[in-house]
PDB file of N, CA and C in Angstrom:
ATOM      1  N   UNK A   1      12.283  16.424 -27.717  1.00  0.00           N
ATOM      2  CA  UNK A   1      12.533  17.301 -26.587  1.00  0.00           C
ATOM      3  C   UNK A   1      12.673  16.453 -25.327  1.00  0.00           C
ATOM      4  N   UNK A   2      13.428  16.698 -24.629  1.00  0.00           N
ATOM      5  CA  UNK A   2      14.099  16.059 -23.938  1.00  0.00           C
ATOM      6  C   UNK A   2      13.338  16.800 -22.349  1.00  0.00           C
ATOM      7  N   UNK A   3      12.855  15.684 -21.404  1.00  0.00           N
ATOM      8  CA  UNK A   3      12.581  16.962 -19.901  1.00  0.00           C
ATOM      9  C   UNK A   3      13.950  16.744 -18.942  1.00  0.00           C
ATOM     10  N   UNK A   4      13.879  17.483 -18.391  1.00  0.00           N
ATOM     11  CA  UNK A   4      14.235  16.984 -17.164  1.00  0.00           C
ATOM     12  C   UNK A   4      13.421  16.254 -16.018  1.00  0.00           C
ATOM     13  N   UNK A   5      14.670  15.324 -15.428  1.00  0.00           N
ATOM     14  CA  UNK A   5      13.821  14.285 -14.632  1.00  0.00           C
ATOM     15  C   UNK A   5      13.512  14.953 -13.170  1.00  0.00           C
ATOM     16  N   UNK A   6      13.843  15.995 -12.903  1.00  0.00           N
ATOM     17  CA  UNK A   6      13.229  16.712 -11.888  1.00  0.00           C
ATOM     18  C   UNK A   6      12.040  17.294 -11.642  1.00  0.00           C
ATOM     19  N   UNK A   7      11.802  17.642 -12.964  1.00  0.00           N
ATOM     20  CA  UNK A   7      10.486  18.758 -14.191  1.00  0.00           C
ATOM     21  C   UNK A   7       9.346  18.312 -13.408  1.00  0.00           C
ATOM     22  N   UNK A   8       8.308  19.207 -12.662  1.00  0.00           N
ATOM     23  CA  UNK A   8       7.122  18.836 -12.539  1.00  0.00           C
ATOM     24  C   UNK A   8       6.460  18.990 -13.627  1.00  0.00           C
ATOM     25  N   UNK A   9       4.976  17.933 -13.833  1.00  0.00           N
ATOM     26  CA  UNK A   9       4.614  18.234 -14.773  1.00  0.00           C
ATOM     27  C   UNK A   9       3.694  19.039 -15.146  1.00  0.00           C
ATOM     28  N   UNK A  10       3.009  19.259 -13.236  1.00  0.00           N
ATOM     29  CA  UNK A  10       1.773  19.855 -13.679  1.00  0.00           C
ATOM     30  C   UNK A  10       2.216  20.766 -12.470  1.00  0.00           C
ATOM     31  N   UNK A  11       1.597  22.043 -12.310  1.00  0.00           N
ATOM     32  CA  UNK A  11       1.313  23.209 -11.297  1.00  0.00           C
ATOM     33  C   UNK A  11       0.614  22.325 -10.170  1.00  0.00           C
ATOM     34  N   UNK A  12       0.020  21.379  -9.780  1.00  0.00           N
ATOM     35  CA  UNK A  12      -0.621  20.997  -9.015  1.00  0.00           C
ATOM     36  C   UNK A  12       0.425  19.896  -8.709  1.00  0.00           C
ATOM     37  N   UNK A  13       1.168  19.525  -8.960  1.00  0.00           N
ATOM     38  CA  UNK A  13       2.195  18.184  -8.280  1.00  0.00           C
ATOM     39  C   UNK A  13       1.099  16.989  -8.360  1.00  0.00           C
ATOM     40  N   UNK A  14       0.395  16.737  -9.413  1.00  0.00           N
ATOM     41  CA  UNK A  14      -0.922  15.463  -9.356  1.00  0.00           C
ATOM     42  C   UNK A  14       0.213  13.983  -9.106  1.00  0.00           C
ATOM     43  N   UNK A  15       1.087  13.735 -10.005  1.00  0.00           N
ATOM     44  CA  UNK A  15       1.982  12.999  -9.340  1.00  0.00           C
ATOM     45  C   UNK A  15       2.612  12.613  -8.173  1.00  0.00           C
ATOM     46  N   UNK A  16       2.965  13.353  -7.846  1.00  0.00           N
ATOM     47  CA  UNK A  16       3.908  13.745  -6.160  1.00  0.00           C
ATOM     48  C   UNK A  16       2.764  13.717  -5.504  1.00  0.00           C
ATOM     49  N   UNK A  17       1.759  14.057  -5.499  1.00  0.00           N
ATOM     50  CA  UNK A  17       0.493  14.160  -4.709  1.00  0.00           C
ATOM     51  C   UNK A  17       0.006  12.347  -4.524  1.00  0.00           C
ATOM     52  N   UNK A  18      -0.077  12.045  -5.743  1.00  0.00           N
ATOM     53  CA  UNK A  18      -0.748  10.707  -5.835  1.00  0.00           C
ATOM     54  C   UNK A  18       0.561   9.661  -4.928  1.00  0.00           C
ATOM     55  N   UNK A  19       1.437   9.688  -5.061  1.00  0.00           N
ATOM     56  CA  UNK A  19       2.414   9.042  -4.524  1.00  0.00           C
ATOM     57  C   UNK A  19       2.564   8.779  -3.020  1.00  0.00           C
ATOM     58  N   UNK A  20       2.576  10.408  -2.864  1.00  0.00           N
ATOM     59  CA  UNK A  20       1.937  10.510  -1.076  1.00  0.00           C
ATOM     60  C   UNK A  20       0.633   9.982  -0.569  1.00  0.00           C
ATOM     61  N   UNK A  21      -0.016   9.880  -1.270  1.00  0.00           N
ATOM     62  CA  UNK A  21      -1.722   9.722  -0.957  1.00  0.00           C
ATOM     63  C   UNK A  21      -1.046   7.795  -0.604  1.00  0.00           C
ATOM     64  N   UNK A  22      -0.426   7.358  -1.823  1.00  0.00           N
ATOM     65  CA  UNK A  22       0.052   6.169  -1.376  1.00  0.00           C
ATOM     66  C   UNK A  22       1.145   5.389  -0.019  1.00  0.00           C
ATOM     67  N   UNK A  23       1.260   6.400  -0.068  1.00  0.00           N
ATOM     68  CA  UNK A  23       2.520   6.269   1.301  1.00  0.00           C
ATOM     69  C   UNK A  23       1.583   6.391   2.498  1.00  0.00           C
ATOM     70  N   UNK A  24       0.767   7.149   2.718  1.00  0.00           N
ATOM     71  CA  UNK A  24       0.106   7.390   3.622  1.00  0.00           C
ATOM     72  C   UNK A  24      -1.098   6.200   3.478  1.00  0.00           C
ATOM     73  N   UNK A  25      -1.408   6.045   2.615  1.00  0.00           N
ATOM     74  CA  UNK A  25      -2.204   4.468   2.460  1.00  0.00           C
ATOM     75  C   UNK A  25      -1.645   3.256   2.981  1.00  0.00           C
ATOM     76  N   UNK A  26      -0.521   3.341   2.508  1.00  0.00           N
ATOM     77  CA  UNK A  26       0.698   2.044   3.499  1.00  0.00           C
ATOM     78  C   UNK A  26       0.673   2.126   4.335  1.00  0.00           C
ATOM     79  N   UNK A  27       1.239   3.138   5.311  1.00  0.00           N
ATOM     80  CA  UNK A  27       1.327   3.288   6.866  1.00  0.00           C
ATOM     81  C   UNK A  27       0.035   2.708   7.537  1.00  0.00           C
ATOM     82  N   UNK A  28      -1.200   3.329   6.762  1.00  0.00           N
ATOM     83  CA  UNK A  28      -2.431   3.046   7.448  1.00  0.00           C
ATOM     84  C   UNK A  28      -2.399   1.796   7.427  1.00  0.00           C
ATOM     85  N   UNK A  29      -2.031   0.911   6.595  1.00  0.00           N
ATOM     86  CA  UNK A  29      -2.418  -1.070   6.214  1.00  0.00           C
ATOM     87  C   UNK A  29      -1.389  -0.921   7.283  1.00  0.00           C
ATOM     88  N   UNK A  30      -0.171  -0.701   7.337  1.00  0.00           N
ATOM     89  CA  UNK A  30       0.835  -1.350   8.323  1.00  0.00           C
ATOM     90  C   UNK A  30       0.111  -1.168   9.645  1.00  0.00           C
ATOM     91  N   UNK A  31       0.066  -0.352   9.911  1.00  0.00           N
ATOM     92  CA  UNK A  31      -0.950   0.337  11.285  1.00  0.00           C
ATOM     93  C   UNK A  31      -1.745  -0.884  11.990  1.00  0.00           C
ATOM     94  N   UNK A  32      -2.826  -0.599  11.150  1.00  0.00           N
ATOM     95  CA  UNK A  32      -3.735  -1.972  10.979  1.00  0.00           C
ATOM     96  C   UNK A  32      -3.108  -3.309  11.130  1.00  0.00           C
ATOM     97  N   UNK A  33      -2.344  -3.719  10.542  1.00  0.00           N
ATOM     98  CA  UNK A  33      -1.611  -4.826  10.277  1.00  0.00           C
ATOM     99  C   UNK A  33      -1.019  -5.223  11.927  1.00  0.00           C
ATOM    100  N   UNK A  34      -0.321  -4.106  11.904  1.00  0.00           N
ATOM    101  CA  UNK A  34       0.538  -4.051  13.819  1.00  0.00           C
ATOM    102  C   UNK A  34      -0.825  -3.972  14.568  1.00  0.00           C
ATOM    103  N   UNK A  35      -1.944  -3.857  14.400  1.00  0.00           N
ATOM    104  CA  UNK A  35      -2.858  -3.706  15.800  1.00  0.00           C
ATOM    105  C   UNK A  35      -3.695  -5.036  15.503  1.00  0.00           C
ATOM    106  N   UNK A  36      -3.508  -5.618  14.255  1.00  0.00           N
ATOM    107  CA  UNK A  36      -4.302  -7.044  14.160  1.00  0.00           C
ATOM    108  C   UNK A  36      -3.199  -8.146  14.775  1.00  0.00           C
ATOM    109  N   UNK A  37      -2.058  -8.022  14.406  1.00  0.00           N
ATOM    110  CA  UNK A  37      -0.647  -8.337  14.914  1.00  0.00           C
ATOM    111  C   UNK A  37      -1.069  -8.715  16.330  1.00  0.00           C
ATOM    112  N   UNK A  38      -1.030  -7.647  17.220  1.00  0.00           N
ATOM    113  CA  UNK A  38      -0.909  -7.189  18.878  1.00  0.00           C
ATOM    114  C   UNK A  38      -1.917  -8.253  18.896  1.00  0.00           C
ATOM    115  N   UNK A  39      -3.360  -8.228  18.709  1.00  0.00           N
ATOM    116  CA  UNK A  39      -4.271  -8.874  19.113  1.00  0.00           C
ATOM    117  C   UNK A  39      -4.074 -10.141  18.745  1.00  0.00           C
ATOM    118  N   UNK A  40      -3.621 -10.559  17.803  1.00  0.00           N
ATOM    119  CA  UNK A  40      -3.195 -12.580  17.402  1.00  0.00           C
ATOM    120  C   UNK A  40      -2.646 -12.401  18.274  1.00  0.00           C
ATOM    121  N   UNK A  41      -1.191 -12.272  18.275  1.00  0.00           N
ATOM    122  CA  UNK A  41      -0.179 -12.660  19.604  1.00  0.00           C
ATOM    123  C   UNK A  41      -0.518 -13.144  20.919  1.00  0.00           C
ATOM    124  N   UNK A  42      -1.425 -12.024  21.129  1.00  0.00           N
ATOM    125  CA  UNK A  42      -1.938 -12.325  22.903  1.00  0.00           C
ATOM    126  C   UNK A  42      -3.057 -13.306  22.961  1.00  0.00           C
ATOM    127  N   UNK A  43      -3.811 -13.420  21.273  1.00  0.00           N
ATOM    128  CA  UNK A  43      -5.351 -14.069  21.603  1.00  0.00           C
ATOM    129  C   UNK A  43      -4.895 -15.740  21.070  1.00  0.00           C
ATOM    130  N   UNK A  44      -4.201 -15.853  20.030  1.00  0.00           N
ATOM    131  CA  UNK A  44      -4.028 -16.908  19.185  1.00  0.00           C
ATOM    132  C   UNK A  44      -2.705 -17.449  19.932  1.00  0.00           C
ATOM    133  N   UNK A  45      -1.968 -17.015  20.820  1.00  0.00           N
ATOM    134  CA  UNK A  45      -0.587 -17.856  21.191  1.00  0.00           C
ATOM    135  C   UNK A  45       0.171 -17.673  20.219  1.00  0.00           C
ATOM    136  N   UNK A  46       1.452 -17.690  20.603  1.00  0.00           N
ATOM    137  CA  UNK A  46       2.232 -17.010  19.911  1.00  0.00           C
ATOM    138  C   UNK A  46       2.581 -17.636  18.370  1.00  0.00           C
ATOM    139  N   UNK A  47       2.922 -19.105  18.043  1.00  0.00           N
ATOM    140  CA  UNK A  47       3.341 -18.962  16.954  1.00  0.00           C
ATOM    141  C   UNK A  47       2.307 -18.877  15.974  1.00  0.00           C
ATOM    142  N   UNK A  48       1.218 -19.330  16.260  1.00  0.00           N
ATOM    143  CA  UNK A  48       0.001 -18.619  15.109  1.00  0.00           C
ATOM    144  C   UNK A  48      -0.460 -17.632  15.037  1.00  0.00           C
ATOM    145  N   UNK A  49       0.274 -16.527  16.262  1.00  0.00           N
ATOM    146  CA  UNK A  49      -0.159 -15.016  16.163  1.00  0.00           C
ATOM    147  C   UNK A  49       1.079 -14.495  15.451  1.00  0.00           C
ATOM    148  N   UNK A  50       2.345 -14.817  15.447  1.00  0.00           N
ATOM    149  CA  UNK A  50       3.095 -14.504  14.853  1.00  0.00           C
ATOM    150  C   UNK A  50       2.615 -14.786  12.945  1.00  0.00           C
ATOM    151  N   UNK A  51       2.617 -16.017  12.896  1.00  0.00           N
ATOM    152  CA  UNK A  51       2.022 -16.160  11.425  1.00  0.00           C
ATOM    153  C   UNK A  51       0.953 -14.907  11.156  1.00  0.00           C
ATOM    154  N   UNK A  52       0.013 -14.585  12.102  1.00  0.00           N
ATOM    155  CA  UNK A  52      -1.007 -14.002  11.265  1.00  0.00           C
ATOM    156  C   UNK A  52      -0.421 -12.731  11.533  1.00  0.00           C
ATOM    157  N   UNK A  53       0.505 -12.396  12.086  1.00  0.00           N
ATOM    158  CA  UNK A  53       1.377 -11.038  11.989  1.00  0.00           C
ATOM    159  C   UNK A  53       1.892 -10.878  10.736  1.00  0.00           C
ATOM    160  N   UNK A  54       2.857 -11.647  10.490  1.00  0.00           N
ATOM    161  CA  UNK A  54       3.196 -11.640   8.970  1.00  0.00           C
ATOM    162  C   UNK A  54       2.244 -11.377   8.109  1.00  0.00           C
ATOM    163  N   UNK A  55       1.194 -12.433   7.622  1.00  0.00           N
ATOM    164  CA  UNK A  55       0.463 -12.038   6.669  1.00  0.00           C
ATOM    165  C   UNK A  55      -0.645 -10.516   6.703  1.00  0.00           C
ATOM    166  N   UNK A  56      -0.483 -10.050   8.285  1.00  0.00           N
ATOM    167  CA  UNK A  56      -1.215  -8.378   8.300  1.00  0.00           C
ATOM    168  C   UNK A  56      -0.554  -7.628   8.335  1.00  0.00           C
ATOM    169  N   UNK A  57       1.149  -7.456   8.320  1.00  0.00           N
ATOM    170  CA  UNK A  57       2.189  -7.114   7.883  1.00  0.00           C
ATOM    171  C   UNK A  57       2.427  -6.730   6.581  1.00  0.00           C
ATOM    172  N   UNK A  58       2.161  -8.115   5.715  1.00  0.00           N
ATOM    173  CA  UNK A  58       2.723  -8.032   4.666  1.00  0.00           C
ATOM    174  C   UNK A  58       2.015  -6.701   3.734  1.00  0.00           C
ATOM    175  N   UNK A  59       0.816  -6.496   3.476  1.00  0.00           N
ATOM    176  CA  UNK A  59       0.043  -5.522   2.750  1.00  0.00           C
ATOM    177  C   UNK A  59       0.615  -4.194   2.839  1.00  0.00           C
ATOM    178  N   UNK A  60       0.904  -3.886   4.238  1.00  0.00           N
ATOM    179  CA  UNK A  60       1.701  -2.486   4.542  1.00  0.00           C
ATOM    180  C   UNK A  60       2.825  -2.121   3.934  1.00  0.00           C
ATOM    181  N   UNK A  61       3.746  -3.580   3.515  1.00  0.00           N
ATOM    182  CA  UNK A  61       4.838  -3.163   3.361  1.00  0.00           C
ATOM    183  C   UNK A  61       5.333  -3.246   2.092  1.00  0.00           C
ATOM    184  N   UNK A  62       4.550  -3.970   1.480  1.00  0.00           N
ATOM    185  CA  UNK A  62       4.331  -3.862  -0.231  1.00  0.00           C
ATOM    186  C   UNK A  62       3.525  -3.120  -0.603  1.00  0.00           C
ATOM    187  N   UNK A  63       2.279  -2.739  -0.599  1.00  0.00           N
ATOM    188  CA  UNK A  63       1.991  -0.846  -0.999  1.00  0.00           C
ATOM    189  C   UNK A  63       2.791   0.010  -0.458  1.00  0.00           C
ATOM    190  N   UNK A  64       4.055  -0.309   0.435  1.00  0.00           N
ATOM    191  CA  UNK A  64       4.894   1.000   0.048  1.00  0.00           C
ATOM    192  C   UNK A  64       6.203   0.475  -0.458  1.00  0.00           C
ATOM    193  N   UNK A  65       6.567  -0.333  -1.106  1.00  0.00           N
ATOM    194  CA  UNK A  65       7.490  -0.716  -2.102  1.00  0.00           C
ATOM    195  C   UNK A  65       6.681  -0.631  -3.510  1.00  0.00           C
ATOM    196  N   UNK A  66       5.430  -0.969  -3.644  1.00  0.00           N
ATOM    197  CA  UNK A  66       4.374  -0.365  -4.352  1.00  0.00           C
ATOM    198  C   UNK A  66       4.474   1.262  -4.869  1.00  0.00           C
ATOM    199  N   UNK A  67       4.315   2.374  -3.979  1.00  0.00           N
ATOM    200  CA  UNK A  67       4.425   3.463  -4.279  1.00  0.00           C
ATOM    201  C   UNK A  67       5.411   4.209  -4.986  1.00  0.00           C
ATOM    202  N   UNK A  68       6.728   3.474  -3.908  1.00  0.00           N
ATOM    203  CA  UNK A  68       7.822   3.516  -4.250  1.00  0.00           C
ATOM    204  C   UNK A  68       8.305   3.479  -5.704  1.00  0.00           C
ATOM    205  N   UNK A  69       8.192   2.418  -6.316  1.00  0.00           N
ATOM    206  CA  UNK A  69       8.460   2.243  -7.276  1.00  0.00           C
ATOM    207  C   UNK A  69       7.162   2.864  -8.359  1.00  0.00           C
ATOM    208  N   UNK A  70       5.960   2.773  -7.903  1.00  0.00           N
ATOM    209  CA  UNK A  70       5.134   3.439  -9.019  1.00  0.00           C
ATOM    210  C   UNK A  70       5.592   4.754  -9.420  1.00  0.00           C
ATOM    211  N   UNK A  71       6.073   5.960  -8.450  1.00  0.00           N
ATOM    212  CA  UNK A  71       6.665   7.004  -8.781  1.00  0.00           C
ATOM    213  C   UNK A  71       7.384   6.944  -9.774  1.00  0.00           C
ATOM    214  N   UNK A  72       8.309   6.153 -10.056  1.00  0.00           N
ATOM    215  CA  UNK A  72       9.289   6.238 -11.141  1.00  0.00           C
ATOM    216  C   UNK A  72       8.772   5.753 -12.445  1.00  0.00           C
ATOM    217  N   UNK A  73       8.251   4.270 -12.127  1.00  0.00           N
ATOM    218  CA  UNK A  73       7.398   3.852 -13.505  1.00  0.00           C
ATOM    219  C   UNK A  73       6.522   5.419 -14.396  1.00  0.00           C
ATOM    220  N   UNK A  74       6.183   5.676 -13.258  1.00  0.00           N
ATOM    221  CA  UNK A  74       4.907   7.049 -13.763  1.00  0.00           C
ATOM    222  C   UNK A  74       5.469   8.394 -14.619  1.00  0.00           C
ATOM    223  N   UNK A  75       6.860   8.549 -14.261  1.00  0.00           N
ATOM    224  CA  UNK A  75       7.150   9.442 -14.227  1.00  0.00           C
ATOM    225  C   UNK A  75       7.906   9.191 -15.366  1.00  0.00           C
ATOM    226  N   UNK A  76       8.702   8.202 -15.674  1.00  0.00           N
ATOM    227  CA  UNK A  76       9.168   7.766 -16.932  1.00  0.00           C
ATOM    228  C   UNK A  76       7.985   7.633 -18.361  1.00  0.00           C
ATOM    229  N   UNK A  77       7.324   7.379 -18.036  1.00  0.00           N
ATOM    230  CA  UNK A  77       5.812   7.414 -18.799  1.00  0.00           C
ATOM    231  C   UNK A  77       5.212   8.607 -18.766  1.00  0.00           C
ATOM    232  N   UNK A  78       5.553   9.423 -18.157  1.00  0.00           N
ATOM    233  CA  UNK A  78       4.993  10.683 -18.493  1.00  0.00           C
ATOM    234  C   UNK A  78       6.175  11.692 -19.198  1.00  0.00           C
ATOM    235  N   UNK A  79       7.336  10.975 -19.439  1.00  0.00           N
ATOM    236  CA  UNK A  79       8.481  11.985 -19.952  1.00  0.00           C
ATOM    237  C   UNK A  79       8.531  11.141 -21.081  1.00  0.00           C
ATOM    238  N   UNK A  80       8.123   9.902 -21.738  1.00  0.00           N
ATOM    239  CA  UNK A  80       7.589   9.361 -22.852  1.00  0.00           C
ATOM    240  C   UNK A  80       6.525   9.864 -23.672  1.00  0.00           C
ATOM    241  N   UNK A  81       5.364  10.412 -22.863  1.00  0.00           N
ATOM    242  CA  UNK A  81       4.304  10.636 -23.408  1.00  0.00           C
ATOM    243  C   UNK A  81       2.992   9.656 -23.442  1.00  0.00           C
ATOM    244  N   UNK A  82       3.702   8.644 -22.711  1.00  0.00           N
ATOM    245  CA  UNK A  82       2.266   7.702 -22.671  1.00  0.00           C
ATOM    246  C   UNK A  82       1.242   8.029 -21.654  1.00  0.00           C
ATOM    247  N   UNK A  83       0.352   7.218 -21.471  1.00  0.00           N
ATOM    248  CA  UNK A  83      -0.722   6.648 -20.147  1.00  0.00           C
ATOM    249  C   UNK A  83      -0.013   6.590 -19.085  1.00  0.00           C
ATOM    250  N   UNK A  84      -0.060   7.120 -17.964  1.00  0.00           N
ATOM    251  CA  UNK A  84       0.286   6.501 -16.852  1.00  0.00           C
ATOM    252  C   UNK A  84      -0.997   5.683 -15.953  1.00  0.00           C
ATOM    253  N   UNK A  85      -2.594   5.799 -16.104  1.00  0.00           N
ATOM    254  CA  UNK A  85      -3.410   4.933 -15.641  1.00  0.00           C
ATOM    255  C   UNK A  85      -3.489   3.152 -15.332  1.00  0.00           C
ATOM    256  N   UNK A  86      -3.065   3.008 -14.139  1.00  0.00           N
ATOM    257  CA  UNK A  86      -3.310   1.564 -14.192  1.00  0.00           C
ATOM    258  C   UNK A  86      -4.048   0.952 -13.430  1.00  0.00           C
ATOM    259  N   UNK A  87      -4.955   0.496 -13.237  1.00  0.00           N
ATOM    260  CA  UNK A  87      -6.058  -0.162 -11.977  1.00  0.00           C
ATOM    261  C   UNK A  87      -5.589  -1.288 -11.363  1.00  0.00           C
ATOM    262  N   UNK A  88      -4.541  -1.533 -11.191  1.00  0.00           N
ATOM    263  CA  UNK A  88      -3.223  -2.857 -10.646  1.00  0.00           C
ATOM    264  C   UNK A  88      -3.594  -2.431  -9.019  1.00  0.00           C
ATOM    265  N   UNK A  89      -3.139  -0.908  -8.731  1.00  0.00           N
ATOM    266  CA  UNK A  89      -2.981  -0.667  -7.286  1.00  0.00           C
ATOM    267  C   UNK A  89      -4.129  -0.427  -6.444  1.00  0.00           C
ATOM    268  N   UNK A  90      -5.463   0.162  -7.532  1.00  0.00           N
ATOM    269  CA  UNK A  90      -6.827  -0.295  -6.946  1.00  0.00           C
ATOM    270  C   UNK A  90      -7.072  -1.390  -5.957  1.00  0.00           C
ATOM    271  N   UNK A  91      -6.902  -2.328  -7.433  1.00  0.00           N
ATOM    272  CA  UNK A  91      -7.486  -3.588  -7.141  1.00  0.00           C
ATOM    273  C   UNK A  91      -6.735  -4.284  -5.909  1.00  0.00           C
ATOM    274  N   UNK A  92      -5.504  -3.653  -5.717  1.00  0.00           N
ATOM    275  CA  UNK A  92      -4.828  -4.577  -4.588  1.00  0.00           C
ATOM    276  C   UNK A  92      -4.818  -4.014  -3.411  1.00  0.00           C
ATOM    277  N   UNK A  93      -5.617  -3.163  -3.587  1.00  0.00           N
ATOM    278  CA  UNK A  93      -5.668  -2.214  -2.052  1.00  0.00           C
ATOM    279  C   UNK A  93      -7.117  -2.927  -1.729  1.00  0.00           C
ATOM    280  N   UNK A  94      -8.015  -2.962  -2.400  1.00  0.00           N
ATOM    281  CA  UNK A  94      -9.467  -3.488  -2.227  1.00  0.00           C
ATOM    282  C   UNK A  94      -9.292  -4.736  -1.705  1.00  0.00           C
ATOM    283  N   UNK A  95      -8.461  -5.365  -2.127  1.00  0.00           N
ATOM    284  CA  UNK A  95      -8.425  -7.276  -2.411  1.00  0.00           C
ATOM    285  C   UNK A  95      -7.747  -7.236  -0.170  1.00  0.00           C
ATOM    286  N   UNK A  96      -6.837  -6.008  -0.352  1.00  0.00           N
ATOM    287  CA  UNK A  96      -6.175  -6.192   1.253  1.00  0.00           C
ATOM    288  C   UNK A  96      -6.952  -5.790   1.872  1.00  0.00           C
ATOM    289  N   UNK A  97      -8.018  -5.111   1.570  1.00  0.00           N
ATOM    290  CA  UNK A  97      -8.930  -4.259   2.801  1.00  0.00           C
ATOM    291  C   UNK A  97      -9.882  -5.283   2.878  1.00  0.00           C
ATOM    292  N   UNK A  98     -10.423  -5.802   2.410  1.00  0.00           N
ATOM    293  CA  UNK A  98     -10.991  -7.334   2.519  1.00  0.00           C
ATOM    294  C   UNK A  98     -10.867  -7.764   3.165  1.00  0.00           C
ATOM    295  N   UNK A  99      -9.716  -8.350   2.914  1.00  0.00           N
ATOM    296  CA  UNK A  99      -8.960  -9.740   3.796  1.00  0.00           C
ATOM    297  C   UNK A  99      -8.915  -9.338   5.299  1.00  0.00           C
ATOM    298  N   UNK A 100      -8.211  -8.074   5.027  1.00  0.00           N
ATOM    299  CA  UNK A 100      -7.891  -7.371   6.857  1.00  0.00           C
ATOM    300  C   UNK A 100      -9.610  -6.862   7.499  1.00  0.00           C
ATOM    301  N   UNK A 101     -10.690  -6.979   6.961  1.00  0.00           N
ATOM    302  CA  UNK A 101     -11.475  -7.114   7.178  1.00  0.00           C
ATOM    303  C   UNK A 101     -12.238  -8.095   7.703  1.00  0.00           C
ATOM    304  N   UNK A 102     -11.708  -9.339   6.922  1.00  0.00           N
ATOM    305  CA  UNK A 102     -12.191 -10.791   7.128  1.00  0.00           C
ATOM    306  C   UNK A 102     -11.673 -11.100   7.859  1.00  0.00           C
ATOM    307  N   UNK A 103     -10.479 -10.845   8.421  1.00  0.00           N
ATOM    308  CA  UNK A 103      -9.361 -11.262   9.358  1.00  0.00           C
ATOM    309  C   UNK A 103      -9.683 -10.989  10.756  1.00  0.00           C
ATOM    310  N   UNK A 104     -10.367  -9.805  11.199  1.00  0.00           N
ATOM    311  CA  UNK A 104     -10.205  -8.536  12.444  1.00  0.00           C
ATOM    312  C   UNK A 104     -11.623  -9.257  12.738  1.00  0.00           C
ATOM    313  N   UNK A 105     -12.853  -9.244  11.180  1.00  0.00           N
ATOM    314  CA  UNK A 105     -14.218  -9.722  11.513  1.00  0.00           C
ATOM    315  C   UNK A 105     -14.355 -11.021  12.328  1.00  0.00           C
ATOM    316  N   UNK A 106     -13.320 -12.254  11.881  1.00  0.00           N
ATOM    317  CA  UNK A 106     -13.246 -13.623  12.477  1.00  0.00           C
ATOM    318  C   UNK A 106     -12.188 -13.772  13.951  1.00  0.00           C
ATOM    319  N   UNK A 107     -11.402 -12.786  13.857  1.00  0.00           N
ATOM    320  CA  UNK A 107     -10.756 -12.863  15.309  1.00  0.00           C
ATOM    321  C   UNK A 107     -11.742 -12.201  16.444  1.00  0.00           C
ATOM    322  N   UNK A 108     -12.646 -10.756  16.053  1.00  0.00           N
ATOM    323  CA  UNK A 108     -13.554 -10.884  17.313  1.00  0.00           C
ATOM    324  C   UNK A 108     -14.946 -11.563  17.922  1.00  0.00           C
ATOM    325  N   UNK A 109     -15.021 -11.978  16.071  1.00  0.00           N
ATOM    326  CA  UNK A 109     -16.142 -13.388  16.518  1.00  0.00           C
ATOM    327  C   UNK A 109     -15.830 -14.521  17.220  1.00  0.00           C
ATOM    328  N   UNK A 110     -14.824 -14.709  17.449  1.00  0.00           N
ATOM    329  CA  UNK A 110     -14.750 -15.682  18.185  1.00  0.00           C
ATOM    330  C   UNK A 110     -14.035 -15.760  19.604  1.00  0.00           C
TER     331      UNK A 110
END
């Protein structure tokens, strides 16, 4: 049996739901990212505030090429019949909230 690739699967949109929950997780790292950004620039001089722009940049903008693409992986796997569970996007949201932690913690210590 064949679905369609439009087909929700569940009455609750748990997919479409989870996807958004991710998009809106991105924005927030980018967010973050642009206000750790602002503060290197002006505190660190520019080309090492620029560097640490990039790397508080970068998290934002790959959990949402992240999401992006998990939608489809998920959704193909659920019109298969497999698992869609993977602890990949956990772990890399934890590993960035860290860092942008360690990052924000050592720029106002000093």
């Amino acid at each position: 049996m064949t679905r369609d690739p439009g087909m929700l699967f569940d009455v609750g949109a748990q997919l479409e739901r989870t996807t958004l929950a991710w998009t809106r997780t991105a924005l927030a790292l980018a967010a973050v990212g642009g206000l750790i950004a602002r503060l290197a620039i002006r505190t660190a001089g520019a080309s090492l505030g620029y560097a640490i722009a990039a790397v508080a940049l970068a998290p934002g903008v790959t959990a949402a090429l992240s999401a992006i693409g998990s939608y489809d992986r998920r959704h193909a796997r659920l019109q298969d019949g497999e698992p869609v569970v993977s602890p990949r996007p956990l772990i890399c949201v934890a590993v960035t909230l860290a860092l942008a932690s360690g990052v924000s913690l050592g720029m106002v210590l000093t």
